[in-house]
C-alpha atoms as a PDB file:
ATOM      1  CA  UNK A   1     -18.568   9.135  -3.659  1.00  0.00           C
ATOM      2  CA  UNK A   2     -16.435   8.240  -6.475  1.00  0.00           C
ATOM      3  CA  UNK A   3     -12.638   6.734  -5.918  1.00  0.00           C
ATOM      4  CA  UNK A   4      -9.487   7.155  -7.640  1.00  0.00           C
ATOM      5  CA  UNK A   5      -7.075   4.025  -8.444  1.00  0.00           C
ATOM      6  CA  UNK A   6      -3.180   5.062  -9.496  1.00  0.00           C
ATOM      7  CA  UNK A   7      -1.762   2.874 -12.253  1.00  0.00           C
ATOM      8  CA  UNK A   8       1.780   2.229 -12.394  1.00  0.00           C
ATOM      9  CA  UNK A   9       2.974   0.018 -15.210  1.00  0.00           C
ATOM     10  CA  UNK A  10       6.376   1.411 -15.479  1.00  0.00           C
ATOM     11  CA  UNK A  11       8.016   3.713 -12.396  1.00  0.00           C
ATOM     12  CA  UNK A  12       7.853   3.855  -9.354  1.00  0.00           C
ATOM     13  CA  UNK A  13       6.895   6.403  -6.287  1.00  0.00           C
ATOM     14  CA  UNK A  14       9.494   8.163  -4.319  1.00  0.00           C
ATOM     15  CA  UNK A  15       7.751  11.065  -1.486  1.00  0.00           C
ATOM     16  CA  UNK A  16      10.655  13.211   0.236  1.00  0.00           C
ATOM     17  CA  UNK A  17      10.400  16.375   2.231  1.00  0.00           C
ATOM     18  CA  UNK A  18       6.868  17.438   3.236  1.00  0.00           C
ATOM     19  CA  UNK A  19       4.839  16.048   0.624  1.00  0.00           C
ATOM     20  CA  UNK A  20       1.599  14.176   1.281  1.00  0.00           C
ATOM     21  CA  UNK A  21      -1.093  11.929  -1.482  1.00  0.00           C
ATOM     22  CA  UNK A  22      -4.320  10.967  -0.823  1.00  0.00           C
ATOM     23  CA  UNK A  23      -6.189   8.386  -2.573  1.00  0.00           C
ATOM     24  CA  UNK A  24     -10.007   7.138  -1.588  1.00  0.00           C
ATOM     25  CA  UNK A  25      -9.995   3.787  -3.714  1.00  0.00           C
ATOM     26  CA  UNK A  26     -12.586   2.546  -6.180  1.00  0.00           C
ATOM     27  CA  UNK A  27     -15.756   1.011  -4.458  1.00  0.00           C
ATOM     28  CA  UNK A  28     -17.216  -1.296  -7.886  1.00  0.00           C
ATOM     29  CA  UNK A  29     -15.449  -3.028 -10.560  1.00  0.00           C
ATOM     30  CA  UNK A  30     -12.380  -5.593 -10.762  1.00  0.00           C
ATOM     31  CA  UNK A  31     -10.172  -2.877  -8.968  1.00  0.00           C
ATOM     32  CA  UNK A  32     -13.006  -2.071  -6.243  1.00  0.00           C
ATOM     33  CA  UNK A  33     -10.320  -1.430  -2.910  1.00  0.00           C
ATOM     34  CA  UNK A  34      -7.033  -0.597  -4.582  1.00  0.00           C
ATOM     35  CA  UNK A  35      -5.900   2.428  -3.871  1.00  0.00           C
ATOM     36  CA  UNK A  36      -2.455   1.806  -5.714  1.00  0.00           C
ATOM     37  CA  UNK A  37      -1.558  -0.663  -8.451  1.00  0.00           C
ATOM     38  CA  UNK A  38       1.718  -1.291  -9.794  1.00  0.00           C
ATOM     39  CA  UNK A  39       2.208  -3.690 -12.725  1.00  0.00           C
ATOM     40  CA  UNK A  40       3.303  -7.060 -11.751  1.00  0.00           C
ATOM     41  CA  UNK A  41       6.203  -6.942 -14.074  1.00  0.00           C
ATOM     42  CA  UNK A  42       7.405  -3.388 -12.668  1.00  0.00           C
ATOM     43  CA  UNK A  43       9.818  -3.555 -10.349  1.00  0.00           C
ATOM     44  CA  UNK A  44      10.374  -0.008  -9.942  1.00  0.00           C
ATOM     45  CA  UNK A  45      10.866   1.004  -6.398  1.00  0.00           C
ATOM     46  CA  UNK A  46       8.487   2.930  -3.471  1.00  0.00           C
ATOM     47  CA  UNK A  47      10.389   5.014  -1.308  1.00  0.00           C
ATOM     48  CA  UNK A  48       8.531   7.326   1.016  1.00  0.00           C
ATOM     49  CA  UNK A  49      11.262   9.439   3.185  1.00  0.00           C
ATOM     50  CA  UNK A  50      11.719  12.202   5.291  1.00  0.00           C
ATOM     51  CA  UNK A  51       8.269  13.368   6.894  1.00  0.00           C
ATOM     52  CA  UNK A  52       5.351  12.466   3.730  1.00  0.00           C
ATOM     53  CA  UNK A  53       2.421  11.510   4.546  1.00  0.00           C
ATOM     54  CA  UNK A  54       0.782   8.758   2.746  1.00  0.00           C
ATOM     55  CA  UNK A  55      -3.077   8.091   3.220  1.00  0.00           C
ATOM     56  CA  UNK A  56      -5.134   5.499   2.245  1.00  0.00           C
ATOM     57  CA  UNK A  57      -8.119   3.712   2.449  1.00  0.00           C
ATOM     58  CA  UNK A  58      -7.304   0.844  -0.052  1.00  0.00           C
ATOM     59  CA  UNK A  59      -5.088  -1.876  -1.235  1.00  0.00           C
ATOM     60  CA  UNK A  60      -1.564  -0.516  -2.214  1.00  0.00           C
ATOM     61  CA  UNK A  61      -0.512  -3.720  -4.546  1.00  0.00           C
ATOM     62  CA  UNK A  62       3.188  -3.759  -4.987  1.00  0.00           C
ATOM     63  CA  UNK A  63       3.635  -7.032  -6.154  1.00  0.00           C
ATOM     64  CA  UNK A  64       7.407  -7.534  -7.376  1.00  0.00           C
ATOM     65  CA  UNK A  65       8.387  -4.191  -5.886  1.00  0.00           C
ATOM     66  CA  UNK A  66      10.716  -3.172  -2.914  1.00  0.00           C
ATOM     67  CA  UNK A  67       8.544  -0.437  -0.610  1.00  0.00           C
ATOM     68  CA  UNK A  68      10.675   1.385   1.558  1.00  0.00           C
ATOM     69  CA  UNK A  69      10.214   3.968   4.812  1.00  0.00           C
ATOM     70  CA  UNK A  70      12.557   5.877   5.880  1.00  0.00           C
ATOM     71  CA  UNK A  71      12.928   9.204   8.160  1.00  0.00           C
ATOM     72  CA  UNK A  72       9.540  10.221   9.906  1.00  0.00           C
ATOM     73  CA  UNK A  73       6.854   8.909   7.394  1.00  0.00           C
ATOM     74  CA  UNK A  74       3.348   7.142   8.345  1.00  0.00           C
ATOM     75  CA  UNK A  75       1.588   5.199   5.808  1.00  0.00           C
ATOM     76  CA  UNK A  76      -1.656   4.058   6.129  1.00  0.00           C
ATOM     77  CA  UNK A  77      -4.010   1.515   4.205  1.00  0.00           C
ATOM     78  CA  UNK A  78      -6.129  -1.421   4.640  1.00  0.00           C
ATOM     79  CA  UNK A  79      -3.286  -3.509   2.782  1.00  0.00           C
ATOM     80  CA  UNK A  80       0.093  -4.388   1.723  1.00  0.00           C
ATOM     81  CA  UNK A  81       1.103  -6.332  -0.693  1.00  0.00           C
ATOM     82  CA  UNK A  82       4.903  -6.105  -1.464  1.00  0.00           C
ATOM     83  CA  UNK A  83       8.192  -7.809  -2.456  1.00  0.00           C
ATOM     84  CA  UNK A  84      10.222  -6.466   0.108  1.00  0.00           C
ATOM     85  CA  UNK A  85       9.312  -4.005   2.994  1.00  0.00           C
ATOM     86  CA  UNK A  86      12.094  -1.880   4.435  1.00  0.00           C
ATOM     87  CA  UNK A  87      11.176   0.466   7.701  1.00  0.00           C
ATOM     88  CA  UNK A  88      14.034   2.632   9.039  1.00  0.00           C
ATOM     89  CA  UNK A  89      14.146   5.294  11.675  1.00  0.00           C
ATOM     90  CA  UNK A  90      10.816   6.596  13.118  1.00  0.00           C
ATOM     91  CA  UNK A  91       8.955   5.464   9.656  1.00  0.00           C
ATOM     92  CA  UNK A  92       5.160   3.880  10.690  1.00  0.00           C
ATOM     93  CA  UNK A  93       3.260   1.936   8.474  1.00  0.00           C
ATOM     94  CA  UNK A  94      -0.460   1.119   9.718  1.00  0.00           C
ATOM     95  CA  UNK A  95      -2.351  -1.354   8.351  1.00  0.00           C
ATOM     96  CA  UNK A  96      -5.956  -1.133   9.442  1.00  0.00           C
ATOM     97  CA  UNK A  97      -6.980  -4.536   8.045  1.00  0.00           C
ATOM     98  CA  UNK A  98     -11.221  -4.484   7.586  1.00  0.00           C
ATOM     99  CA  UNK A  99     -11.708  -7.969   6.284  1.00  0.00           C
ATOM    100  CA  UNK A 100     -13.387  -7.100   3.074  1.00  0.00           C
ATOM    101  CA  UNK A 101     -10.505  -9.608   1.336  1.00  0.00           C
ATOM    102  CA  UNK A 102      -9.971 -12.521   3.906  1.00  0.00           C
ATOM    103  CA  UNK A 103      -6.892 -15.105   4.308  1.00  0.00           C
ATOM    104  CA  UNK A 104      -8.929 -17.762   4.697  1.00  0.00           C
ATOM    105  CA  UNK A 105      -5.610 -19.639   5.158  1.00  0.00           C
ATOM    106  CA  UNK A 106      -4.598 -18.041   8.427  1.00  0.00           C
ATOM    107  CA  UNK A 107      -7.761 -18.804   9.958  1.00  0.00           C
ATOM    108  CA  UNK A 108      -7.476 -21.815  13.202  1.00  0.00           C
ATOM    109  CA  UNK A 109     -10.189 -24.547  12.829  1.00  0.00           C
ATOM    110  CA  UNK A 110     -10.576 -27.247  15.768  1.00  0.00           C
ATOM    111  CA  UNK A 111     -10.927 -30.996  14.243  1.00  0.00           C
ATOM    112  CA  UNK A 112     -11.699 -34.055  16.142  1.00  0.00           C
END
C-alpha cells in the first residue's frame, strides 16, 4: 500500500487538545521509512501536549530540532532522531526499533 512522508523545511508541529496524525511511511525510494522529515536547517520546534496521539510506523527525523511531550501524549515510531527530547508529566514515547537501519556501532564484538 502506498505511504505518505511529511516535509517540513520551515515550521514546526505543535498537537494540543485531542488531536491525533497518522502517517504509514514510504516503503521505496531515498525516503523509504520516514514518516516525518524536517529540514536539517529548521529548527522549528515539535511540541505534542495535552492528550494527541501521534502514530507512526517510520522514522520521525528531527535533526536540529527540540521535540517535546508534555501532558498525556504517546508517540510511537520505529525512530527518533532529535536535537533535544523533552518528556514531562504522563507523556510516553515508544520506540519500537525493527532493525531495518542498524547502529552497527553499538553492537559488542569479542576479540582475542
Amino acid at each position: 500500500s502506498a505511504g505518505a512522508l511529511i516535509y517540513l523545511h520551515t515550521g514546526g508541529i505543535s498537537q494540543g487538545g485531542n488531536t491525533s496524525i497518522v502517517v504509514k511511511p514510504l516503503t521505496t525510494g531515498p525516503y523509504a521509512g520516514i514518516s516525518f522529515y524536517e529540514d536539517r536547517s529548521n529548527t522549528s520546534a515539535v511540541t505534542l501536549q495535552g492528550t494527541p496521539g501521534q502514530t507512526s510506523s517510520g522514522t520521525l527525523y528531527f535533526p536540529a530540532a527540540q521535540v517535546t511531550i508534555a501532558g498525556n501524549p504517546n508517540a510511537f515510531g520505529n525512530q527518533l532522531i532529535a536535537d533535544t527530547l523533552v518528556v514531562q508529566g504522563n507523556g510516553q514515547l515508544n520506540i519500537n526499533y525493527d532493525a531495518r537501519n542498524p547502529i552497527f556501532r553499538h553492537e559488542a564484538y569479542l576479540v582475542k
